[in-house]
Protein backbone atom coordinates (compact mmCIF):
# COMPACT_ATOMS: atom_id res chain seq x y z
CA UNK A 1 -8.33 17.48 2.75
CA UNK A 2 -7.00 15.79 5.82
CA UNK A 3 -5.64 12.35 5.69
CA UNK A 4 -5.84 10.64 8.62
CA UNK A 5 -4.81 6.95 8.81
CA UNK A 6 -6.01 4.65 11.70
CA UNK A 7 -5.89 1.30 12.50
CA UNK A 8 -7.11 -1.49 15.39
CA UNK A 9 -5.50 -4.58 16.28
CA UNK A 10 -6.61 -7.12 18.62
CA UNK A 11 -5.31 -11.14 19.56
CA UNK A 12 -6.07 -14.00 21.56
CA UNK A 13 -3.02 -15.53 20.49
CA UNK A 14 -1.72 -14.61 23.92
CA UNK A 15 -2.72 -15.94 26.98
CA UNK A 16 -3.90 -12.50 27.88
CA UNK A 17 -6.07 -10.22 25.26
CA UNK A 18 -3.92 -7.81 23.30
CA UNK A 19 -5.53 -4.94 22.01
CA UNK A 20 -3.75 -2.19 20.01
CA UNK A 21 -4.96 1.14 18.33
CA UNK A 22 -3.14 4.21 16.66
CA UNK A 23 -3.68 6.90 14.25
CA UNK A 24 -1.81 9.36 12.45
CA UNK A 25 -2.00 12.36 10.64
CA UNK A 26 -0.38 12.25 6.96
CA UNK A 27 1.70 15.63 7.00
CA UNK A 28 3.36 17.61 4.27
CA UNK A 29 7.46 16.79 4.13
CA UNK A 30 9.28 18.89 6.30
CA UNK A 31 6.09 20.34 8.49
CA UNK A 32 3.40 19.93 10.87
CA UNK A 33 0.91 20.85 8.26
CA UNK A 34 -1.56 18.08 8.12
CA UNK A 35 -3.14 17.78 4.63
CA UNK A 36 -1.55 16.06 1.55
CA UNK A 37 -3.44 17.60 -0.82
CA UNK A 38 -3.79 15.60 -3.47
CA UNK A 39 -4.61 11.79 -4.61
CA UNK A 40 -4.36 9.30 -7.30
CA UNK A 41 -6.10 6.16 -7.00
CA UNK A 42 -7.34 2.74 -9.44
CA UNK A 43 -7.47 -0.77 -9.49
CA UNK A 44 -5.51 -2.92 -11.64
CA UNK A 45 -6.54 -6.75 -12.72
CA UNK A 46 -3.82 -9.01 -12.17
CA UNK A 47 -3.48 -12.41 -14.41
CA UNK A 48 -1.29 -15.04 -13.06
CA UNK A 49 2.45 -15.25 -12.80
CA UNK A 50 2.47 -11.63 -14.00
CA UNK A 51 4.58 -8.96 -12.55
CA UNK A 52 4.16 -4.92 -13.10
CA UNK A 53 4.94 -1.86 -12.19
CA UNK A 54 2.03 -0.45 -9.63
CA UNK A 55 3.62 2.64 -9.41
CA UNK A 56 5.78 4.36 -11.72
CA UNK A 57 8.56 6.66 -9.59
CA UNK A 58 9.88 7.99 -12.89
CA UNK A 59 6.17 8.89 -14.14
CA UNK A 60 5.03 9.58 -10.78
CA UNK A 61 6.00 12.97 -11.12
CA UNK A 62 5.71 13.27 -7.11
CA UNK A 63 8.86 14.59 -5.02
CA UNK A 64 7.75 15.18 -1.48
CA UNK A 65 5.45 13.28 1.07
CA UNK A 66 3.69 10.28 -0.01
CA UNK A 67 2.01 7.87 1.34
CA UNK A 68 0.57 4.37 -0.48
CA UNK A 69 -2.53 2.60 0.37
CA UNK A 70 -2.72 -1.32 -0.95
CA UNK A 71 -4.98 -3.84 -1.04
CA UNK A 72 -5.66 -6.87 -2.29
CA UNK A 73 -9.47 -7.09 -3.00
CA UNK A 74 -9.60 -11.09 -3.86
CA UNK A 75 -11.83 -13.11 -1.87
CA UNK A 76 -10.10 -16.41 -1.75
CA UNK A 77 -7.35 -15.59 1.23
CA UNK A 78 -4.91 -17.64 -0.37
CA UNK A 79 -4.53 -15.96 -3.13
CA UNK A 80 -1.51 -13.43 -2.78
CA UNK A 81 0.26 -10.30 -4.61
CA UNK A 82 4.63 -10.43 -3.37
CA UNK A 83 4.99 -6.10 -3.23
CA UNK A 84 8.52 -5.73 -4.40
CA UNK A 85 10.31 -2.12 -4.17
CA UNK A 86 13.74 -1.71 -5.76
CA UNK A 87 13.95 -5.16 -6.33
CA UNK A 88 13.49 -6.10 -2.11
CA UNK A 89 10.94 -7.85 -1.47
CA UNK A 90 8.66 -5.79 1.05
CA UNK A 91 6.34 -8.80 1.74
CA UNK A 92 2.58 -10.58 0.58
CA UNK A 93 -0.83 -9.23 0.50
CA UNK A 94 -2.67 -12.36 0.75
CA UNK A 95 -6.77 -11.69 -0.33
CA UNK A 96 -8.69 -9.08 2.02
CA UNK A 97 -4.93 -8.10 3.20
CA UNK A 98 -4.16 -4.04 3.02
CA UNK A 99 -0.65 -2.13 3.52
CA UNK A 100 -0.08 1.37 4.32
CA UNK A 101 3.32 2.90 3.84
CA UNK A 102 5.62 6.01 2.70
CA UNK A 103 7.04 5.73 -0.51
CA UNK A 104 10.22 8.20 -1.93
CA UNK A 105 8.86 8.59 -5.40
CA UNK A 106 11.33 10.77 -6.53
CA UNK A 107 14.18 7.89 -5.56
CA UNK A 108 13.22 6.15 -8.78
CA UNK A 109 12.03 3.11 -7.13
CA UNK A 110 8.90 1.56 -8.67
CA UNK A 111 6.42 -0.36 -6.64
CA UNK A 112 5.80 -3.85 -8.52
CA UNK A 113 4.22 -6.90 -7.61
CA UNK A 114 3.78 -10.27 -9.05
CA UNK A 115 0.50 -12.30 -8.71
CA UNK A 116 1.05 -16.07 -7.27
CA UNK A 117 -2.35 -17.74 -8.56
CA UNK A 118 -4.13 -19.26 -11.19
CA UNK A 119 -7.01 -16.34 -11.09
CA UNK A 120 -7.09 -12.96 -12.13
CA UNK A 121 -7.10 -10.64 -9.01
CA UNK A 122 -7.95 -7.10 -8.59
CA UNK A 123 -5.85 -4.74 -6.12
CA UNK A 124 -6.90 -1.38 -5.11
CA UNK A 125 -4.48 1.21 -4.63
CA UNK A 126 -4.55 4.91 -3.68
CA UNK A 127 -1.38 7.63 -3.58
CA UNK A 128 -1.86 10.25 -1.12
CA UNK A 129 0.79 12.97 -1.66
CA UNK A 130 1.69 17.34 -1.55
């Protein structure tokens, strides 16, 4: 199973058009062997004010490459999810909003996040990993 990751960006915020596109290959730790092999995924509902523990590094049982796919599935873009790892705060997924990044489950660090509004809000997650 491959697992390719790509993304397009484009802006008018400049006064010329900025356009942006990349992709990458998730690879197995220490190699140029495309294909994590294996993947978790689910959705959790969120109630207000509450914080959690998306991911589990001590449960995880996961000790090489990984790679964690977010996203905040409410509808309402001001609702938002603060992503918190070690106890830094990594940033907001505000509704329709998706992250990509590696993640050392075998450091111990969980991912958790707290929800900001008064709405219960689903978030979609997936944990691509050897």
């Amino acid at each position: 199973m491959a697992t390719t990751a790509e993304m397009s960006l484009s802006s008018d915020l400049m006064t010329g058009a900025l356009s942006a596109a990349a992709s990458t290959t998730c690879m197995k730790a220490g190699t140029t062997a495309d294909d994590l092999d294996q993947m978790r995924m689910g959705y959790n509902k969120i109630p207000t004010g509450t914080s959690f523990d998306l991911l589990d590094a001590t449960t995880a049982g996961i000790d090489k490459a990984t790679k964690v796919y977010i996203c905040n599935e409410s509808t309402d873009e001001t609702y938002y999810v603060t992503i918190v790892i070690d106890a830094k705060t990594i940033g907001r997924l505000y509704g329709g909003d998706w992250m990509l990044i590696p993640w050392d489950a075998n450091s111990g660090e969980d991912i958790t996040m707290t929800m900001n509004d008064s709405t219960e809000t689903i978030i979609e997650y997936m944990v691509f990993f050897e």
